[in-house]
Protein backbone atom coordinates (compact mmCIF):
# COMPACT_ATOMS: atom_id res chain seq x y z
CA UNK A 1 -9.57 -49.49 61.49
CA UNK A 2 -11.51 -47.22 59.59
CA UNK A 3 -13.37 -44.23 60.86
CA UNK A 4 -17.07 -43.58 60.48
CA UNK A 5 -18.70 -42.39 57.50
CA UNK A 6 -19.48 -39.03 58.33
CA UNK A 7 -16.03 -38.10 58.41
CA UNK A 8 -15.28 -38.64 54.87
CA UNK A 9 -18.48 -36.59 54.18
CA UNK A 10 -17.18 -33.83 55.68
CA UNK A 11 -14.15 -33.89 54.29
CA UNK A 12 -15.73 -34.29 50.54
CA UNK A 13 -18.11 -31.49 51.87
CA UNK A 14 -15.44 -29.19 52.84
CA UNK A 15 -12.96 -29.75 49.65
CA UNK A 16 -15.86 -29.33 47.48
CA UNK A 17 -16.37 -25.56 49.04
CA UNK A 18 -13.00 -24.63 49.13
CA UNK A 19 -12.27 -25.28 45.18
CA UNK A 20 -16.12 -24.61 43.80
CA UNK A 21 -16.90 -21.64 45.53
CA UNK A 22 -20.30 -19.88 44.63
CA UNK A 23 -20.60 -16.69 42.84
CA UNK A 24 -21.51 -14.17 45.57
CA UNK A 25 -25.33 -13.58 44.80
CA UNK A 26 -25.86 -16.15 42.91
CA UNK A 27 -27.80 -19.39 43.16
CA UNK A 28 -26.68 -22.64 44.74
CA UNK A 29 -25.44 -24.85 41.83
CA UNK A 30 -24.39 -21.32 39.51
CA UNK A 31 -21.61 -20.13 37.98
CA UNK A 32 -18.18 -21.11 40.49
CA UNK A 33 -15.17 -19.20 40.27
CA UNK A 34 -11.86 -21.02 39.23
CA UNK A 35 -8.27 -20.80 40.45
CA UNK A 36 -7.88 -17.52 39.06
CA UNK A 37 -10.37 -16.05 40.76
CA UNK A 38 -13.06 -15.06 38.36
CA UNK A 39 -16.35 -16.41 37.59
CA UNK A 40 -16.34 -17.87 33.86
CA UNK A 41 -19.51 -16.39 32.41
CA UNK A 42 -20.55 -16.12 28.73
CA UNK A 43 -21.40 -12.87 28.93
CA UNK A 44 -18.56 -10.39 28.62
CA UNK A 45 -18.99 -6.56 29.09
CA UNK A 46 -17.17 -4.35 27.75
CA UNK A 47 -13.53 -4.02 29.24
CA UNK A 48 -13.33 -0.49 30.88
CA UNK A 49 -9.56 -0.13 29.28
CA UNK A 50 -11.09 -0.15 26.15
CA UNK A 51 -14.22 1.89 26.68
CA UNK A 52 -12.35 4.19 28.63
CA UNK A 53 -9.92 4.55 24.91
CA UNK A 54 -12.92 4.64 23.38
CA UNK A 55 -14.44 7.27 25.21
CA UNK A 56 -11.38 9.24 24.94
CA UNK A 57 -11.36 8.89 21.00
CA UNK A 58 -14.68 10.40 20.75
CA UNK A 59 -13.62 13.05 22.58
CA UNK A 60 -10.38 13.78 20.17
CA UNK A 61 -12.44 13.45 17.38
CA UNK A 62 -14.85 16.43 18.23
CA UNK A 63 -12.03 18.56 19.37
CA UNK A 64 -10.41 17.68 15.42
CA UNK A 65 -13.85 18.12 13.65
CA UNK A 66 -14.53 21.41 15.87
CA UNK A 67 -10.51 22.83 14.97
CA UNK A 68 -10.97 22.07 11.30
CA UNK A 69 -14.22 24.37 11.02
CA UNK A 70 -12.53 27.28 12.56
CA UNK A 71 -9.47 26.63 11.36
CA UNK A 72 -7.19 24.81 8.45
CA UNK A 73 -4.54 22.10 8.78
CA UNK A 74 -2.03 22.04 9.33
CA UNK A 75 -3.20 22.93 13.34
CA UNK A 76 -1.00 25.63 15.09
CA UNK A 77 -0.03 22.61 17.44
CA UNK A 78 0.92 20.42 14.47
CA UNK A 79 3.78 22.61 13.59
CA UNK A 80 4.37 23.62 16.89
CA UNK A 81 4.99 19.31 18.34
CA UNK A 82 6.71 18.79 14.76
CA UNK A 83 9.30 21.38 15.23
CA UNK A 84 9.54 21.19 18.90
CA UNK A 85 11.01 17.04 18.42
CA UNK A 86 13.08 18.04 15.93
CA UNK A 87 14.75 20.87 17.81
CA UNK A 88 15.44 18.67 20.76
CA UNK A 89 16.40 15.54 18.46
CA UNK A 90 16.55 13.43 21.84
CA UNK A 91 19.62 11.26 22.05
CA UNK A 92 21.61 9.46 19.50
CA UNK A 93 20.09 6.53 19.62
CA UNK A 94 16.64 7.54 19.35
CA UNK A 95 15.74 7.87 15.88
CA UNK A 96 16.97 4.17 14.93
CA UNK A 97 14.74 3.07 18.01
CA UNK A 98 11.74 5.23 16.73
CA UNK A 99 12.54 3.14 13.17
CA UNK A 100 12.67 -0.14 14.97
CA UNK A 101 9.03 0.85 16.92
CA UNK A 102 6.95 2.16 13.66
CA UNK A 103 7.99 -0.71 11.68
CA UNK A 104 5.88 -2.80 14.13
CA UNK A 105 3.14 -0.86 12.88
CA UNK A 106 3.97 -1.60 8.77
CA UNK A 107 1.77 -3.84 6.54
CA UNK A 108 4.37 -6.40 6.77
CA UNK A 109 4.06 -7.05 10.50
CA UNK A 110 0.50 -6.48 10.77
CA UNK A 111 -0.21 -8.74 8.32
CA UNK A 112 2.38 -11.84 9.87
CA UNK A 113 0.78 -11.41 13.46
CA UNK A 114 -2.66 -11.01 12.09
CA UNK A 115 -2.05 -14.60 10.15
CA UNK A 116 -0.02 -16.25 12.29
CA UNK A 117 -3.02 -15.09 15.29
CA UNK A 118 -5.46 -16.22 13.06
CA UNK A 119 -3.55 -19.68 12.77
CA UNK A 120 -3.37 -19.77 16.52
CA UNK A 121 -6.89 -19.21 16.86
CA UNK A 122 -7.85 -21.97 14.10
CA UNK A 123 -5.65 -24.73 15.81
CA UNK A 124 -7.80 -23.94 19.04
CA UNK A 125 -10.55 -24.30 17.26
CA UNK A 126 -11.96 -20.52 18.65
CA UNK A 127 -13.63 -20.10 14.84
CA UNK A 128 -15.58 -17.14 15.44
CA UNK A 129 -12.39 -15.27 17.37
CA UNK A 130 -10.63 -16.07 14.12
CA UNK A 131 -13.27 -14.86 11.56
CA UNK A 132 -13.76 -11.62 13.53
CA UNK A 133 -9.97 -11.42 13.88
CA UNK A 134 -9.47 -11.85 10.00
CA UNK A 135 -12.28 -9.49 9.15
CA UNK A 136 -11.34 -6.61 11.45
CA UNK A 137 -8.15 -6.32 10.19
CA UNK A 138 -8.53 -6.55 6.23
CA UNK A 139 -11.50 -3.99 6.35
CA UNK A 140 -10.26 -1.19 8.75
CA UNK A 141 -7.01 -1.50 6.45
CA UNK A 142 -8.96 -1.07 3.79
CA UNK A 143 -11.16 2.01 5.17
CA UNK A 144 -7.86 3.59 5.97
CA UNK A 145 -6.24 3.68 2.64
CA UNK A 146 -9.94 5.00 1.23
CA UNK A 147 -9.80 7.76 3.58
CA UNK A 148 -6.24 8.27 2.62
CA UNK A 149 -7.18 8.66 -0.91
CA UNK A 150 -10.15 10.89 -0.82
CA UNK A 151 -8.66 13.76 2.00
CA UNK A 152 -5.41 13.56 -0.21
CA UNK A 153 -3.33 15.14 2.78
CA UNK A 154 0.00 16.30 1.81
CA UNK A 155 3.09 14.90 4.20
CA UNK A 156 4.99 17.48 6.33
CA UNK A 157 6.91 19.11 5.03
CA UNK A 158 8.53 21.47 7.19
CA UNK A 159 11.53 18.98 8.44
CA UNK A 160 13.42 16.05 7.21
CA UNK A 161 11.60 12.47 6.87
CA UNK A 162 13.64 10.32 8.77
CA UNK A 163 12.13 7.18 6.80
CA UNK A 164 11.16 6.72 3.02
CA UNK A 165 7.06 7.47 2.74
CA UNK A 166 5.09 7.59 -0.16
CA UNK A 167 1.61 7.89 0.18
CA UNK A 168 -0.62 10.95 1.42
CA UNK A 169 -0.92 11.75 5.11
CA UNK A 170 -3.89 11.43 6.96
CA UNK A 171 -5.34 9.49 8.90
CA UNK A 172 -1.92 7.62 9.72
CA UNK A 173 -1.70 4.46 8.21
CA UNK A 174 0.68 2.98 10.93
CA UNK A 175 -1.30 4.50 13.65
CA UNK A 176 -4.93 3.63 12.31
CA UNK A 177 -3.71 0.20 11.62
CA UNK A 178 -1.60 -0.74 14.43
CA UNK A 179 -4.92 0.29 16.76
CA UNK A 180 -7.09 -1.62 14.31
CA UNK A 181 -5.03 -5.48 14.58
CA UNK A 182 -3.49 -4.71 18.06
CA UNK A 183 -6.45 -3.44 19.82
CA UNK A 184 -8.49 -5.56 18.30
CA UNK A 185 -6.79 -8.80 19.00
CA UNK A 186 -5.96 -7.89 22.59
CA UNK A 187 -10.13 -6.87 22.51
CA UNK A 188 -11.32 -10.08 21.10
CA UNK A 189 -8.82 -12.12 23.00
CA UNK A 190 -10.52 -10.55 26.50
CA UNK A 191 -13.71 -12.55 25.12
CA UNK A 192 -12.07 -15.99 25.51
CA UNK A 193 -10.06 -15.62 28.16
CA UNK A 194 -10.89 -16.16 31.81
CA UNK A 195 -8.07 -15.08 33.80
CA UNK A 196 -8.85 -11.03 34.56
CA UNK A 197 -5.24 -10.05 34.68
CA UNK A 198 -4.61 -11.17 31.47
CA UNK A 199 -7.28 -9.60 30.17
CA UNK A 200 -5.93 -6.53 31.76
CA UNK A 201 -2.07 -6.95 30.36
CA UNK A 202 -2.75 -7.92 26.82
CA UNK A 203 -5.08 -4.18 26.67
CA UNK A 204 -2.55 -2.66 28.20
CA UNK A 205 0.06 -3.63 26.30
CA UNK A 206 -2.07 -3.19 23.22
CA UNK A 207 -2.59 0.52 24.42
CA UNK A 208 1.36 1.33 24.75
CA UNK A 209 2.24 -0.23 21.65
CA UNK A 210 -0.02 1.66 19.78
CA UNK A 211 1.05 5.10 21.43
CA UNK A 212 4.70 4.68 20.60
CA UNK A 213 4.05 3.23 17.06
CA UNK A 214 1.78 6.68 16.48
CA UNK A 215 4.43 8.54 18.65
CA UNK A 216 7.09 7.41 16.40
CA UNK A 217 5.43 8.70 13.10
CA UNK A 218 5.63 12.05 14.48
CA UNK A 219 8.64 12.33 15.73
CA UNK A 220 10.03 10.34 12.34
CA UNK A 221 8.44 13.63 10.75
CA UNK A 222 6.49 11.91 8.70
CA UNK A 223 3.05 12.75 9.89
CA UNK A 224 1.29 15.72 11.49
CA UNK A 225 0.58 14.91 15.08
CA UNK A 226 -3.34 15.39 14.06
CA UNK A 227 -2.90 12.44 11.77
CA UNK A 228 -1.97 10.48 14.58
CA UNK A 229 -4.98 11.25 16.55
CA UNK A 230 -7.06 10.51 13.93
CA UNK A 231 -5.75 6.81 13.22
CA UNK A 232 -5.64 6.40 16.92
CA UNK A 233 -9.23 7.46 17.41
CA UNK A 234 -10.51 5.53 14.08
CA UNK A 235 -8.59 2.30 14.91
CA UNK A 236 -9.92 2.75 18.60
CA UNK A 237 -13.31 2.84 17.51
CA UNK A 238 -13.00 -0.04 14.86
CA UNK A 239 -11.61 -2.66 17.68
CA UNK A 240 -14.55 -1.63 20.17
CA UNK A 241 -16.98 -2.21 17.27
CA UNK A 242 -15.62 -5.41 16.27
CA UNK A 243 -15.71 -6.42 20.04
CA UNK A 244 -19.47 -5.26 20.40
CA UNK A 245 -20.22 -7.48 17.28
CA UNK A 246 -18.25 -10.61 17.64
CA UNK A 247 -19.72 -10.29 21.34
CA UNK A 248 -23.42 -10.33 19.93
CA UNK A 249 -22.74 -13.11 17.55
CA UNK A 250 -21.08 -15.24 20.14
CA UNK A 251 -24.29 -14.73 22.49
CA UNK A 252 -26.45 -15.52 20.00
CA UNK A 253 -24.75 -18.66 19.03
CA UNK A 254 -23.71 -19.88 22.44
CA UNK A 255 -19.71 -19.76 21.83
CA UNK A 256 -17.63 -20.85 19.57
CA UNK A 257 -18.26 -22.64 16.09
């Protein structure tokens, strides 16, 4: 026997509100938030992990710019943090785990996740994300190895290298670089994806890889701790570019293309 009609409504009423629910605020019929718990929206802002690097990047460039005009490199503290690691040494095991870490931040690997991303991206059709991705990465490499050439930094050279180097010193390659694809692609990434947590993880893990890859190149003794902090800052600044850009463009063209 069936039951009356309204009951079905209800029911078809209620289901409806528990999986659609409206954006707090905003108008019946507006944006609804999905299982994750966020409301998908076209507009992004920027992700306060990143502008809070940002902001601190700024910040450790002034304090380099305003060291350099009353003093010469290499700092006091350069010598001091390069002597200091290599006095303690750290356990046995640590220097062929600092190899293993910088290496993730060598041309080789940058360029195989930056292609095989870029593949990814392609195959899910997210053209712009792959453009911006693809771009990002060749120039700041680029910029890097200009800057390399024209400050013509010598290595340290008050300990050991611990790895075979070969080019001059500052900013850090591996540092500048490894900021430039991984915080860039974590950046980007935030732009087309919905779920906030992963937004979250993929910065943060961007963030920590980058710090031990830079970490690394110092304790290696291959480069001055101020080198670090400048390819940290640079590639910083680079990804939050790139991410104020490819957010502009993807505005402007309503998404993807």
């Amino acid at each position: 026997m069936r039951g009356p009609r309204w009951r079905g409504s209800v029911a078809q009423l209620v289901e409806q509100a528990t999986f659609n629910r409206e954006v707090p605020g905003s108008s019946p019929g507006g944006p609804t938030i999905d299982a994750s718990g966020d409301a998908p929206s076209r507009r992004r802002h920027v992700p306060a992990i990143l502008a809070g690097a940002s902001v601190a990047a700024v910040g450790i460039i002034f304090i380099l710019l305003v060291g350099l005009a009353v003093d010469h490199w290499p700092f006091a503290f350069d010598r001091a943090i390069i002597l200091g690691l290599r006095a303690w040494h750290g356990p046995s095991w640590l220097p062929n785990v600092a190899i293993d870490v910088t290496a993730l931040g060598g041309g080789i690997v940058l360029t195989i996740v930056v292609v095989v991303v870029t593949g990814l991206l392609i195959v899910q059709r997210l053209w712009l994300t792959a453009l911006a991705t693809l771009a990002a990465s060749i120039t700041g490499g680029l910029i890097v190895d200009f800057v390399k050439a024209q400050v013509n930094r010598p290595r340290p050279d008050i300990v050991e290298h611990l790895v075979t180097v070969t080019n001059m010193s500052f900013p850090s390659g591996h540092s500048a670089n490894s900021a430039i694809v991984y915080l860039t692609l974590a950046g980007l990434a935030s732009q087309v994806t919905e779920n906030r947590a992963t937004r979250r993880y993929l910065l943060i893990v961007a963030i920590l890889l980058v710090g031990a890859i830079g970490c690394s190149r110092v304790y290696l003794g291959v480069h001055w701790p101020s080198d670090v902090l400048a390819g940290w800052s640079f590639g910083t600044l680079w990804a939050l570019a790139w991410w104020l850009a490819t957010a502009r463009v993807r505005e402007s063209i309503g998404g993807e293309r």
